[in-house]
C-alpha atoms as a PDB file:
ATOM      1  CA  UNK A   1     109.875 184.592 100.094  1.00  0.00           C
ATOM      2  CA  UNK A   2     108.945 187.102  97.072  1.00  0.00           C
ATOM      3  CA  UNK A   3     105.423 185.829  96.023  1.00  0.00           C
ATOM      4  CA  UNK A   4     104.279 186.118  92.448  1.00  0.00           C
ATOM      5  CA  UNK A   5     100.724 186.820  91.272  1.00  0.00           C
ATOM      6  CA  UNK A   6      99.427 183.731  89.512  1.00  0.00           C
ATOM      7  CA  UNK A   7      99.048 185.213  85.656  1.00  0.00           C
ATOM      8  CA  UNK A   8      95.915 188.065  85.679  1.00  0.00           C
ATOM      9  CA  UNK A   9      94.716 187.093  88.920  1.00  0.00           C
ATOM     10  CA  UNK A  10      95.214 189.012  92.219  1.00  0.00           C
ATOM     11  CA  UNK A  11      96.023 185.731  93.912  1.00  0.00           C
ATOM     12  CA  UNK A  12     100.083 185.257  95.074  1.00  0.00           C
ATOM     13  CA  UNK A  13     101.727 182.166  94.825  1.00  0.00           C
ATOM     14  CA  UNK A  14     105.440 181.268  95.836  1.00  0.00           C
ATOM     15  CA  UNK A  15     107.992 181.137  92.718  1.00  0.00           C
ATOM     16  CA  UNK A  16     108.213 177.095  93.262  1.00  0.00           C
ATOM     17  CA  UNK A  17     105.214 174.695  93.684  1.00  0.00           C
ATOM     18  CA  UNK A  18     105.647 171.679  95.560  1.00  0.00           C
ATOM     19  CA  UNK A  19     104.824 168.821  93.710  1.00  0.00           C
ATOM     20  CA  UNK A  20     103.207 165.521  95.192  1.00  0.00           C
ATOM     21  CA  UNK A  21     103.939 163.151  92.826  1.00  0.00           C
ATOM     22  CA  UNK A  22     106.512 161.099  94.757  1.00  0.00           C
ATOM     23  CA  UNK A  23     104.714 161.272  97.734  1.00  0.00           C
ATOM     24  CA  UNK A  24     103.563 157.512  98.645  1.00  0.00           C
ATOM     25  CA  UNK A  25     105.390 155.500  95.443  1.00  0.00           C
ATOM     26  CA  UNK A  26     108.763 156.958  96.353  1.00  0.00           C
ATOM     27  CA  UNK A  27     108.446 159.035  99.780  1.00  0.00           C
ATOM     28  CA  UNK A  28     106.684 157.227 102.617  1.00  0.00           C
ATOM     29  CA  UNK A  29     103.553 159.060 104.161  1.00  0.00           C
ATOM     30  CA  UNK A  30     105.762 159.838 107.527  1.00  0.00           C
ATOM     31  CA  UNK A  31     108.486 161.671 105.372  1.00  0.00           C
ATOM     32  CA  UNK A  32     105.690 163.210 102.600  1.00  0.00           C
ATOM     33  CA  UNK A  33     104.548 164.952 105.706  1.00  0.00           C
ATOM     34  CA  UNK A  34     107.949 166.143 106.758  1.00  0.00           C
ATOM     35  CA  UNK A  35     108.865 167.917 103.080  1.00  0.00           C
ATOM     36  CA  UNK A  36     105.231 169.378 103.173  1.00  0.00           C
ATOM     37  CA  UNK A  37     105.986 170.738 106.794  1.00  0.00           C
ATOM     38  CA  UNK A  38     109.395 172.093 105.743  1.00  0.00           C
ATOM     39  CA  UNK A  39     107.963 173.643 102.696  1.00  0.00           C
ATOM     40  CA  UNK A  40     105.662 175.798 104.671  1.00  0.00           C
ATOM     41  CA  UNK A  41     108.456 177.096 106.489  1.00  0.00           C
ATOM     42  CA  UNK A  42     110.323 177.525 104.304  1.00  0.00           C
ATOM     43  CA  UNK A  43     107.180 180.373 102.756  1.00  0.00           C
ATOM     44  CA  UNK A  44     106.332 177.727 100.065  1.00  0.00           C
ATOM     45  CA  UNK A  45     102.924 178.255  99.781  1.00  0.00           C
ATOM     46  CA  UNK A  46     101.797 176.279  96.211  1.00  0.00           C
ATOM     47  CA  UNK A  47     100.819 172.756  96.351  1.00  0.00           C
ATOM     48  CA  UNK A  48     100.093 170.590  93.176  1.00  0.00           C
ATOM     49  CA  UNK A  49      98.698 167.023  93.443  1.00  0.00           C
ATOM     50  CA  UNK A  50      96.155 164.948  91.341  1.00  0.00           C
ATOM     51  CA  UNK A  51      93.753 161.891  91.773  1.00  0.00           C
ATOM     52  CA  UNK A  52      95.563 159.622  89.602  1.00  0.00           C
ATOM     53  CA  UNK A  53      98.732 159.980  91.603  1.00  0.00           C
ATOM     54  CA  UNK A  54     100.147 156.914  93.566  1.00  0.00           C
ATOM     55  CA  UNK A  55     100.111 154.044  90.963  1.00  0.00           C
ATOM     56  CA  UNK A  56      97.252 152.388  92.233  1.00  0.00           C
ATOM     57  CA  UNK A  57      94.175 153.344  89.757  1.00  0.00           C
ATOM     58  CA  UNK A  58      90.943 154.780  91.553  1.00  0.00           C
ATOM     59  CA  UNK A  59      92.637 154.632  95.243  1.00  0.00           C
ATOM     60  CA  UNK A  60      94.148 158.756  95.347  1.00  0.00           C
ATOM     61  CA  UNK A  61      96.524 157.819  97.140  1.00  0.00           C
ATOM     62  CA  UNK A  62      98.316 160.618  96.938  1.00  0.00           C
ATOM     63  CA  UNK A  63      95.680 162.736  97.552  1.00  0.00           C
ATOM     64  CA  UNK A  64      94.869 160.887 100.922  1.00  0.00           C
ATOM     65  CA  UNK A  65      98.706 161.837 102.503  1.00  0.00           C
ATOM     66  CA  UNK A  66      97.868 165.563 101.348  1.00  0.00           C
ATOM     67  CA  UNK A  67      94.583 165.154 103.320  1.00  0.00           C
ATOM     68  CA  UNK A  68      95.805 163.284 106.215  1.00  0.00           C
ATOM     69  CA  UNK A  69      98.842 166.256 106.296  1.00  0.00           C
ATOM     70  CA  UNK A  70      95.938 168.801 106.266  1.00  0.00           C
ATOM     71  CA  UNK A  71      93.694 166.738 108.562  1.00  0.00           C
ATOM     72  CA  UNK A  72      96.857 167.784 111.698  1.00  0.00           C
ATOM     73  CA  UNK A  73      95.356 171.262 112.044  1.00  0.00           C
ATOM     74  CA  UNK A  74      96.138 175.174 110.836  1.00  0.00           C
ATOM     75  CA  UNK A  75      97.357 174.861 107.733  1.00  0.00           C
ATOM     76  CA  UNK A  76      94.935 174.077 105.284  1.00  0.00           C
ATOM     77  CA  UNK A  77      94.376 178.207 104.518  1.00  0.00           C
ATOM     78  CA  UNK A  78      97.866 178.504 104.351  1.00  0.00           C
ATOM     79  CA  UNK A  79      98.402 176.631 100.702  1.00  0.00           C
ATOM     80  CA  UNK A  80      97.191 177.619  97.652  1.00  0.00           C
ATOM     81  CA  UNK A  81      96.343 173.791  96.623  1.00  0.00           C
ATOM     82  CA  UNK A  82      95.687 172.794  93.116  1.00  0.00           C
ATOM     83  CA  UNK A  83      94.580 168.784  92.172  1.00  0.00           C
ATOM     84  CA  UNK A  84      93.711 167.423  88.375  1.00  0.00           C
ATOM     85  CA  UNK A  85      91.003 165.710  87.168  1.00  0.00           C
ATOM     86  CA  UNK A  86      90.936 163.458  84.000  1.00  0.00           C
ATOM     87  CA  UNK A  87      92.011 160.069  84.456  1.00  0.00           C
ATOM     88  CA  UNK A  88      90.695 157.010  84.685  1.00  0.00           C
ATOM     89  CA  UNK A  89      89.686 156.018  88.270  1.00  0.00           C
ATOM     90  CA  UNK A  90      87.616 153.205  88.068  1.00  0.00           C
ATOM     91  CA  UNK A  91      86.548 150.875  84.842  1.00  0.00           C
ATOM     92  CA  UNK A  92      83.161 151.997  84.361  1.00  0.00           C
ATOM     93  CA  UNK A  93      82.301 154.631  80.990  1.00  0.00           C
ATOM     94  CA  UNK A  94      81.830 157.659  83.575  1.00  0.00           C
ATOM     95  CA  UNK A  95      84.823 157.775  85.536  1.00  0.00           C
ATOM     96  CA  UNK A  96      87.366 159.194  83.663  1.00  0.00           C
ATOM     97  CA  UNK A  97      88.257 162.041  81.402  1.00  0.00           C
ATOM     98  CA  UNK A  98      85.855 165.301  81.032  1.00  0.00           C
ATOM     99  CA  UNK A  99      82.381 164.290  80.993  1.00  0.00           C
ATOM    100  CA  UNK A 100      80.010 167.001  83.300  1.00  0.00           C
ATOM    101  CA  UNK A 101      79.147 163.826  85.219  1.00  0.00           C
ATOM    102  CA  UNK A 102      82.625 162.413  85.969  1.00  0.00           C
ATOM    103  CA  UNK A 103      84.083 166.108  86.545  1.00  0.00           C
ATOM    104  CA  UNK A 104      81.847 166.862  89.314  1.00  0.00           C
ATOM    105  CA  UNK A 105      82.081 163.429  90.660  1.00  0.00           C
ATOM    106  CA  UNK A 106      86.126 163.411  91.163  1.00  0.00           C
ATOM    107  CA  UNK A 107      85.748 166.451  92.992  1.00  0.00           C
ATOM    108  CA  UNK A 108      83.539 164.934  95.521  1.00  0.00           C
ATOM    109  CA  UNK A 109      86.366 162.349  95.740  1.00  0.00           C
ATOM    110  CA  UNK A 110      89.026 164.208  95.948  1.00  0.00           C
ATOM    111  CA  UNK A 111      87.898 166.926  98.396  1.00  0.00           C
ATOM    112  CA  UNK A 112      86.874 163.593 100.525  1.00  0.00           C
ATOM    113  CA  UNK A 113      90.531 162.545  99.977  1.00  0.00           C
ATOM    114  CA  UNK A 114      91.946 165.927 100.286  1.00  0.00           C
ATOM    115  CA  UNK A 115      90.258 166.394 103.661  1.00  0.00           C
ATOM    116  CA  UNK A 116      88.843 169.769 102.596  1.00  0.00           C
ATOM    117  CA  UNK A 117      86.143 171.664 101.648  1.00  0.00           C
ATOM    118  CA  UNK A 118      87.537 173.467  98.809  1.00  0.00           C
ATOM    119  CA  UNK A 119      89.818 173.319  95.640  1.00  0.00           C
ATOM    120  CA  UNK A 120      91.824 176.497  95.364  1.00  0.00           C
ATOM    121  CA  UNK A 121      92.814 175.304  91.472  1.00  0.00           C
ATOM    122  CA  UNK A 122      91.118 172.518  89.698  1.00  0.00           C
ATOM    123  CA  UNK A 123      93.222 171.377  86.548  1.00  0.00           C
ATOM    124  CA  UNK A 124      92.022 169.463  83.783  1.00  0.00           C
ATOM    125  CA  UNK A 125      94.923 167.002  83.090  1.00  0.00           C
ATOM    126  CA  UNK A 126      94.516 167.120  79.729  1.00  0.00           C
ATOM    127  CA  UNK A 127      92.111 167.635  76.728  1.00  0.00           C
ATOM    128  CA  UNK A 128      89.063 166.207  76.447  1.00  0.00           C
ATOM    129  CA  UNK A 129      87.785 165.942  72.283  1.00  0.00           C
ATOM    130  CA  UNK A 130      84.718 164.261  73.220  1.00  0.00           C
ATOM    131  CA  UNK A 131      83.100 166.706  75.291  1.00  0.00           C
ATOM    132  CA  UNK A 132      82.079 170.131  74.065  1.00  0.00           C
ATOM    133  CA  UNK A 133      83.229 173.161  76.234  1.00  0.00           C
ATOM    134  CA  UNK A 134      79.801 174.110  76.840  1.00  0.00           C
ATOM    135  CA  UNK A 135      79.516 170.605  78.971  1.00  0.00           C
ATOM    136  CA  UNK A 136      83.140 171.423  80.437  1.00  0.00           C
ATOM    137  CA  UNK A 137      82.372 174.847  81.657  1.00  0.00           C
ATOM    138  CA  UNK A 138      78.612 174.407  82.506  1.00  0.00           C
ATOM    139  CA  UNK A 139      80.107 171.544  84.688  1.00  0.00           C
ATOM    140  CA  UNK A 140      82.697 174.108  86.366  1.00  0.00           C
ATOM    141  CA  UNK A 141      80.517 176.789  86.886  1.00  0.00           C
ATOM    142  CA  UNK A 142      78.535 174.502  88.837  1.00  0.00           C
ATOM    143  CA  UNK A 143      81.458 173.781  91.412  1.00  0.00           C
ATOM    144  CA  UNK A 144      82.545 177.080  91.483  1.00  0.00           C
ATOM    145  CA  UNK A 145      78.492 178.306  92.006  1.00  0.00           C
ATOM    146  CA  UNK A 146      78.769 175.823  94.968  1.00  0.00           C
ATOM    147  CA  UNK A 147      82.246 176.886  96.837  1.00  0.00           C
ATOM    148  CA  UNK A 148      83.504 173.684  95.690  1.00  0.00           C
ATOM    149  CA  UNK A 149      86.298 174.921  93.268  1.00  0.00           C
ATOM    150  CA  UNK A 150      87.408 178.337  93.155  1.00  0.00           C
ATOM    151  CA  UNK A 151      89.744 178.371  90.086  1.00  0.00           C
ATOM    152  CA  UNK A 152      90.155 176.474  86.979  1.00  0.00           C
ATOM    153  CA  UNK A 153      93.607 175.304  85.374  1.00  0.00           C
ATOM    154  CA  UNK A 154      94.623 173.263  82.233  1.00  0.00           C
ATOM    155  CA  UNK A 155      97.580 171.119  81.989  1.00  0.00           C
ATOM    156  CA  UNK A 156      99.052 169.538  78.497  1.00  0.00           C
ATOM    157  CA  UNK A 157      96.709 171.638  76.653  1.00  0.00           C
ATOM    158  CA  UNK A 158      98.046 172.841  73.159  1.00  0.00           C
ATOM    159  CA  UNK A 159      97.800 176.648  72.483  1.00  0.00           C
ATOM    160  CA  UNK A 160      94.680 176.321  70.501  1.00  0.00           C
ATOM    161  CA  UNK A 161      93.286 174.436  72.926  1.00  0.00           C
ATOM    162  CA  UNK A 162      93.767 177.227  75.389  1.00  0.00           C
ATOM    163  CA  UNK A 163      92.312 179.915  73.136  1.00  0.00           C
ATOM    164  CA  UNK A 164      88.830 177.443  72.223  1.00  0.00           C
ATOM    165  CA  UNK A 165      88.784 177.312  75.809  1.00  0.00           C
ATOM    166  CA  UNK A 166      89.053 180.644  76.919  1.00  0.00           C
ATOM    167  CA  UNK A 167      86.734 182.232  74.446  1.00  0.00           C
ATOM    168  CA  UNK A 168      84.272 179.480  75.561  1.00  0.00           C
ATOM    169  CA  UNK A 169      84.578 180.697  79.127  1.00  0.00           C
ATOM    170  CA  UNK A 170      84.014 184.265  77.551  1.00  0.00           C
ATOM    171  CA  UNK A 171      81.136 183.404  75.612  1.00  0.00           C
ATOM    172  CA  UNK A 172      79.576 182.433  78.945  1.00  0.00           C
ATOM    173  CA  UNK A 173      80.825 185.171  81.006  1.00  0.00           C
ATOM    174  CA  UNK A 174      82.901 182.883  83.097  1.00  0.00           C
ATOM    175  CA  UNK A 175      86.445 183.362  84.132  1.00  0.00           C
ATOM    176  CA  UNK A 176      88.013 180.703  82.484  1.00  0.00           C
ATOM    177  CA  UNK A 177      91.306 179.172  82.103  1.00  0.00           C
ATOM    178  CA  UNK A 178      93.753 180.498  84.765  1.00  0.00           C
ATOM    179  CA  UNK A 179      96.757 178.295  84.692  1.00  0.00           C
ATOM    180  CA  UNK A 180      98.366 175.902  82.322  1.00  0.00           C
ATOM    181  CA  UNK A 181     100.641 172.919  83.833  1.00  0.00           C
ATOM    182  CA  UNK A 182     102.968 172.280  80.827  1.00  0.00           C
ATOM    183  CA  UNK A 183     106.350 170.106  80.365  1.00  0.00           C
ATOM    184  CA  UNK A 184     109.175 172.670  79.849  1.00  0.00           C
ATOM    185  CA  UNK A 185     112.998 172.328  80.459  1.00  0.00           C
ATOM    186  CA  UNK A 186     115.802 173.189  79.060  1.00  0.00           C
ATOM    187  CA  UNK A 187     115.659 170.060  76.885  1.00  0.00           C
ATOM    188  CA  UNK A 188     112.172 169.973  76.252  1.00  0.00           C
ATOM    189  CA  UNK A 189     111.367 173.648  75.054  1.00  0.00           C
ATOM    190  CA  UNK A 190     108.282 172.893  72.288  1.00  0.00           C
ATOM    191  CA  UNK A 191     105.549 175.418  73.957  1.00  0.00           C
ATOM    192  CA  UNK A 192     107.648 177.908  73.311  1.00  0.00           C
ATOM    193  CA  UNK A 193     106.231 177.993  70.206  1.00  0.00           C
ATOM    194  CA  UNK A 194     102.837 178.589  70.995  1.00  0.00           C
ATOM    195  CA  UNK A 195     101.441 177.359  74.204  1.00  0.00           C
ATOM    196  CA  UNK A 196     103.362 180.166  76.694  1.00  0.00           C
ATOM    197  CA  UNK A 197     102.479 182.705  73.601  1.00  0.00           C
ATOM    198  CA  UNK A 198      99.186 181.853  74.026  1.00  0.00           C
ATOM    199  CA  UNK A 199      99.297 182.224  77.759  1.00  0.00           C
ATOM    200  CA  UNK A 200     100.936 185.448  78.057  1.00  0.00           C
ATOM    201  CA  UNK A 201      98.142 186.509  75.800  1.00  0.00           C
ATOM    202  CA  UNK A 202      95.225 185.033  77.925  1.00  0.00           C
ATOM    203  CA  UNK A 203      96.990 186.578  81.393  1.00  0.00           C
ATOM    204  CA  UNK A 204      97.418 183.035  82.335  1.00  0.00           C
ATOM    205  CA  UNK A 205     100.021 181.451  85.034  1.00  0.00           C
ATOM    206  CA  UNK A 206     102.713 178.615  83.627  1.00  0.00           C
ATOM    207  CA  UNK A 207     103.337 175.855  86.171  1.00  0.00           C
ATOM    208  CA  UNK A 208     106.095 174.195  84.473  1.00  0.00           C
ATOM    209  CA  UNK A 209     106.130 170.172  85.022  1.00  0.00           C
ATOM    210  CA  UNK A 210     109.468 168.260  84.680  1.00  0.00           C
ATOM    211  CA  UNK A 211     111.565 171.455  84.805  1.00  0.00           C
ATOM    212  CA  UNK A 212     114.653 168.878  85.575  1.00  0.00           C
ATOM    213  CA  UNK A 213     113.857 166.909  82.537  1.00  0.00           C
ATOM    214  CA  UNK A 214     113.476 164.069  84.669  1.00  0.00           C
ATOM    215  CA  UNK A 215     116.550 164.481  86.639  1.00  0.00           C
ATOM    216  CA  UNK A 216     118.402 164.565  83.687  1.00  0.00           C
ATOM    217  CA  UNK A 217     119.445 168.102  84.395  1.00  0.00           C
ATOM    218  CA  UNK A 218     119.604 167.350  87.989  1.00  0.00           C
ATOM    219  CA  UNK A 219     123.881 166.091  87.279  1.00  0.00           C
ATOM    220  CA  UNK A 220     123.517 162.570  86.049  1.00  0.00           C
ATOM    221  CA  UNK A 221     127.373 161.806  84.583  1.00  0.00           C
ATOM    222  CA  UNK A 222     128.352 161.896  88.605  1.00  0.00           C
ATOM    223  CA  UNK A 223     126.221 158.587  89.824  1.00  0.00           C
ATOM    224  CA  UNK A 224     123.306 160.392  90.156  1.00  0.00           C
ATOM    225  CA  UNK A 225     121.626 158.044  88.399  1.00  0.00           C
ATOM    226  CA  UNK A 226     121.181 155.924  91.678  1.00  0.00           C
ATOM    227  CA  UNK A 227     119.266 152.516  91.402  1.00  0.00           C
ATOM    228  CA  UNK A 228     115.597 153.301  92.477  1.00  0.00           C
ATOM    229  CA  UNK A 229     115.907 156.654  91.421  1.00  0.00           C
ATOM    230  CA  UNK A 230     114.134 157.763  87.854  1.00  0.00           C
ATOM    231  CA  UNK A 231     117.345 158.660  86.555  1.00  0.00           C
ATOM    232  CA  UNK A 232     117.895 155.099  87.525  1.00  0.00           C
ATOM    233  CA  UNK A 233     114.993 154.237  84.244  1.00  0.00           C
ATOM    234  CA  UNK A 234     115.571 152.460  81.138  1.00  0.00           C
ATOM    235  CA  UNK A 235     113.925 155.826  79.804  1.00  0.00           C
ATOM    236  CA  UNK A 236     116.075 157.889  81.143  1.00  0.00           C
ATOM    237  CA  UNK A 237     119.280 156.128  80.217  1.00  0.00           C
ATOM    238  CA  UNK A 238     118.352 155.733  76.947  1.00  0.00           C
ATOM    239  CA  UNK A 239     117.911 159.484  76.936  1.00  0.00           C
ATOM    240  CA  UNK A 240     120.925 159.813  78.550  1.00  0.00           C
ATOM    241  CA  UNK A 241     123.076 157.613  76.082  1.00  0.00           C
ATOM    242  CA  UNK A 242     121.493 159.643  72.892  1.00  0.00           C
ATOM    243  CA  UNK A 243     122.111 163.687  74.280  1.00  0.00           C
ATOM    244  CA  UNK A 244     125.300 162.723  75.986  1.00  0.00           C
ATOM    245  CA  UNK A 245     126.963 165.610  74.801  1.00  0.00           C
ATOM    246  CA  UNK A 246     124.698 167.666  75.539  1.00  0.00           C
ATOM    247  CA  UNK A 247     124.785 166.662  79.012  1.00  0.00           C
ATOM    248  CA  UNK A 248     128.438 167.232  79.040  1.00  0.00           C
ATOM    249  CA  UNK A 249     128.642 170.415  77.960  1.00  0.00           C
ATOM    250  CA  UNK A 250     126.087 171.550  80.301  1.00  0.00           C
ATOM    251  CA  UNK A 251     127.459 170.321  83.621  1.00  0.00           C
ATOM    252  CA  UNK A 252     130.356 171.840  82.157  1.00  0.00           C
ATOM    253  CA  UNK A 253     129.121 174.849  82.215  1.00  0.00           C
ATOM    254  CA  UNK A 254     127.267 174.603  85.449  1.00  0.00           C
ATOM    255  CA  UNK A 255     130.958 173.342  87.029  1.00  0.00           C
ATOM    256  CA  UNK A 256     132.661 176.591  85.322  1.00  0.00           C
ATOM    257  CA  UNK A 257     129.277 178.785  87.382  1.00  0.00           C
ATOM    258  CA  UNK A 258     130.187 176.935  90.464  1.00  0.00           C
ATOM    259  CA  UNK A 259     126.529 176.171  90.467  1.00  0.00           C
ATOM    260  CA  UNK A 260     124.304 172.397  90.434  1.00  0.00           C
ATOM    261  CA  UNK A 261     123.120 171.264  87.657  1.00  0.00           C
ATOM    262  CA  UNK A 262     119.462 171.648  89.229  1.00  0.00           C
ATOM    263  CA  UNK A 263     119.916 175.359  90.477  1.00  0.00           C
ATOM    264  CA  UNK A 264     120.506 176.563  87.037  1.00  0.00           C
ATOM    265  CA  UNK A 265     117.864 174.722  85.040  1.00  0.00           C
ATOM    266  CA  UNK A 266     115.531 175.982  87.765  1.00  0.00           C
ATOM    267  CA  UNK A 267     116.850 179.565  87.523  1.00  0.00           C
ATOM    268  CA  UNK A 268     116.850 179.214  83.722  1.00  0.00           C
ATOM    269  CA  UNK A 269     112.873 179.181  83.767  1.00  0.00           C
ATOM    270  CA  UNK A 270     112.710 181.416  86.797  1.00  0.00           C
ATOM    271  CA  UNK A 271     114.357 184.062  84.673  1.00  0.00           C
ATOM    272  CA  UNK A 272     111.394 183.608  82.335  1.00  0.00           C
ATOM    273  CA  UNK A 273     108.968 186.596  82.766  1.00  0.00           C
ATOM    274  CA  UNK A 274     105.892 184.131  81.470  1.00  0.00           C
ATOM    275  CA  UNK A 275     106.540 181.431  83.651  1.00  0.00           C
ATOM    276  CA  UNK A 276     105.085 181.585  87.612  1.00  0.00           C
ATOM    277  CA  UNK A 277     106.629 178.405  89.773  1.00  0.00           C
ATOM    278  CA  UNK A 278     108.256 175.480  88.347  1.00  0.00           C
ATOM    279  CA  UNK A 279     106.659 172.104  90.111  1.00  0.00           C
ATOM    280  CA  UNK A 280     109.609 170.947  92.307  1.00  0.00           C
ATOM    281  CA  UNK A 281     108.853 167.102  93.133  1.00  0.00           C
ATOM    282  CA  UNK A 282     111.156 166.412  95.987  1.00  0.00           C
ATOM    283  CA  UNK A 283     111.542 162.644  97.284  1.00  0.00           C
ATOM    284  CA  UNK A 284     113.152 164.056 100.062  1.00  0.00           C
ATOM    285  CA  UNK A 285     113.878 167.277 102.499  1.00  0.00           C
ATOM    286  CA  UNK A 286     118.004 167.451 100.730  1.00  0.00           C
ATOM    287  CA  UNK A 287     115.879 168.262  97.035  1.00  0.00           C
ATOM    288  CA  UNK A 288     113.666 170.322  98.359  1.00  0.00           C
ATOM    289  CA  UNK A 289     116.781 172.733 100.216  1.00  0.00           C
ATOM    290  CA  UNK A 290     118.409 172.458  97.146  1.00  0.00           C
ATOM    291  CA  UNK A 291     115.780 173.869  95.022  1.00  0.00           C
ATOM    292  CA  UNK A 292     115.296 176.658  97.188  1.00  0.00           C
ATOM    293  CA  UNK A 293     118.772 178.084  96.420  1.00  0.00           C
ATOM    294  CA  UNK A 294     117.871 178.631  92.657  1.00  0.00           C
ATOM    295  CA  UNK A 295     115.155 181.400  94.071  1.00  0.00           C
ATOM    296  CA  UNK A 296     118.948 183.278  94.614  1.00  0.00           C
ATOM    297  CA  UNK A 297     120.535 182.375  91.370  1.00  0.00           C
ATOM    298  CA  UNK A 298     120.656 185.106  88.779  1.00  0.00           C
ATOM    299  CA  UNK A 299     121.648 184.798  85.190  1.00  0.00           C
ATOM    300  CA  UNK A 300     123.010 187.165  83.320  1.00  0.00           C
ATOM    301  CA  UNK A 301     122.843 187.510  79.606  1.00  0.00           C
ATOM    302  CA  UNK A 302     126.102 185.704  78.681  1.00  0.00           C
ATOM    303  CA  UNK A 303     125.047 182.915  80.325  1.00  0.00           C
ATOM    304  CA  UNK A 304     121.412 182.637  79.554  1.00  0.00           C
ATOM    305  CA  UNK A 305     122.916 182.499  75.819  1.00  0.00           C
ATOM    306  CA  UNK A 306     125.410 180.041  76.479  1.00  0.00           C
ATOM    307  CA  UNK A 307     122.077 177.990  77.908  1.00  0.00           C
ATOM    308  CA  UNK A 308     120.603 178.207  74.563  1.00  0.00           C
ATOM    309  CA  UNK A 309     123.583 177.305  72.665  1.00  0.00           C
ATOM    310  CA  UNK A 310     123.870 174.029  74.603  1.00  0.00           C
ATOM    311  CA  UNK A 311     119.538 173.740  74.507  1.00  0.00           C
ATOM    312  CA  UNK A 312     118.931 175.167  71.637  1.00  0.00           C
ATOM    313  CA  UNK A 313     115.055 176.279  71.502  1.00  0.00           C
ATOM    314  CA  UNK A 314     112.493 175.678  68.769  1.00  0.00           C
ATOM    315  CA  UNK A 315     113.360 179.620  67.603  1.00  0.00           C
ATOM    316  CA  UNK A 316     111.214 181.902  69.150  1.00  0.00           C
ATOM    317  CA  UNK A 317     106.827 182.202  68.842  1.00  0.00           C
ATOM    318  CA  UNK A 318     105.322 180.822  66.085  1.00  0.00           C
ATOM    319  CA  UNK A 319     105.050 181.632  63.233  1.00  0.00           C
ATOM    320  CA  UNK A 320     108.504 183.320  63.422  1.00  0.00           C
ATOM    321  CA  UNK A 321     110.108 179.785  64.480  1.00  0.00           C
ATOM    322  CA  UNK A 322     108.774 178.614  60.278  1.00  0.00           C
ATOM    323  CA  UNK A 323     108.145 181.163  58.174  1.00  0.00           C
ATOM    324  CA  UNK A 324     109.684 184.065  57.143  1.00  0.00           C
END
């Protein structure tokens, strides 16, 4: 495994993160624990999770398989682990979103959850426009004062977003923003405009989330759209029925490479100099082999234009994409 530094920081992270989502509403705690176990030998050392995930509001119960996984013994200081803080947990004013009060008190819960006594990467899962980021960072620096958090992350923020931020955090002569969780695909290609601009600029790392466009770039014109799946989704087939063309031409091309449909949207963004480890969100151990093969896939420039004639992207940084 070739590790990556996580944008300006000296700390290494493997090119894929494993994401968590699944784990409990699609991948039993028994089998969660089996991907996590095979990830770690497999050198995959980045772990993503948040409170909100497991579809059952205030319970973590997501969070509580990572924990109980950890809770087995000598592996905890192995994984770089990274959880999100922002939703609503509970129906009271204070527990959701970005308060100082609610942000300190979801990391109590989740390091309870988590089983640990640290948070390697604490994320805010999205912007917050009620609280000022004097509250925000006074409320971080407090966790991070107290060994409770060691780095802070952003996810879904928009590029100005992550510039207010960071100059907040330099105003205050605190680190700041190190990571930003963002949706980006092949299909879905928007923060190209500004958001991984504006993160190459602040040194920061790009966890891309989705990076199979919901298993829409995963081969989905084969019957991978298997009932129970996501691709399975009214969402998703509705998608499906409106970029159909699309979809053709790319597994296509992915046929003519000799290469899945998953491999090359996965080396697509690996090839991207900006971007650290796409999330990965296997269901089970198959996915997560399968993703490990696109750590071996290069692209060369023919076909990383082909990829952009099929995906065409929003035309470089702003504001070269719309003006002159």
């Amino acid at each position: 495994m070739k590790y990556r530094h996580l944008g300006r920081l000296g700390l290494k992270v493997s090119p894929l993160c494993l994401g968590t989502m699944n784990f409990g509403p699609q991948t039993s705690e028994t089998d969660s624990h089996a991907i996590m176990d095979r990830a770690l030998e497999l050198g995959i050392n980045f772990f993503d999770t948040a409170n909100v995930y497991g579809q059952r509001k205030g319970v973590g119960t997501t969070e509580t398989i990572v924990g109980n996984w950890f809770a087995k013994g000598a592996r905890r200081d192995k994984v770089v682990l990274a959880t999100k803080v922002y939703s609503e947990m509970g129906s009271w004013p204070n527990e959701s979103r970005l308060s100082a009060l609610h942000i300190r008190a979801a990391c109590e819960d989740s390091l309870r959850r988590l089983q640990t006594d640290h948070l390697d990467i604490y994320q805010m899962h999205h912007v917050y426009r009620g609280a000022t980021w004097d509250e925000i960072w006074q409320a971080f620096e407090t966790l991070v004062q107290q060994g409770k958090v060691i780095y802070v992350g952003s996810s879904n923020f928009a590029g100005w977003h992550i510039a207010r931020a960071n100059e907040a955090a330099k105003d205050r002569h605190f680190l700041g923003l190190v990571s930003e969780q963002c949706i980006y695909n092949l299909a879905e290609r928007t923060v190209e405009l500004e958001v991984l601009p504006a993160c190459e600029g602040y040194g920061m790392g790009v966890i891309p989330w989705s990076p199979l466009w919901r298993g829409m770039l995963a081969g989905v014109l084969d019957g991978g759209g298997a009932k129970g799946t996501r691709r399975a989704s009214s969402m998703v087939q509705d998608e499906l029925a409106g970029r159909r063309p699309q979809i053709e031409a790319y597994e296509k091309f992915c046929a003519e490479l000799g290469q899945p449909p998953a491999e090359v949207a996965l080396g697509w963004l690996l090839a991207n100099p900006v971007v650290t480890a796409p999330i990965i969100g296997p269901r089970i151990i198959e996915q997560l082999e399968g993703a490990m093969r696109a750590l071996d896939l290069r692209l060369g420039a023919g076909e990383m234009k082909r990829l952009d004639e099929i995906w065409p992207g929003p035309g470089g940084p702003a504001p070269e994409a719309f003006a002159w």
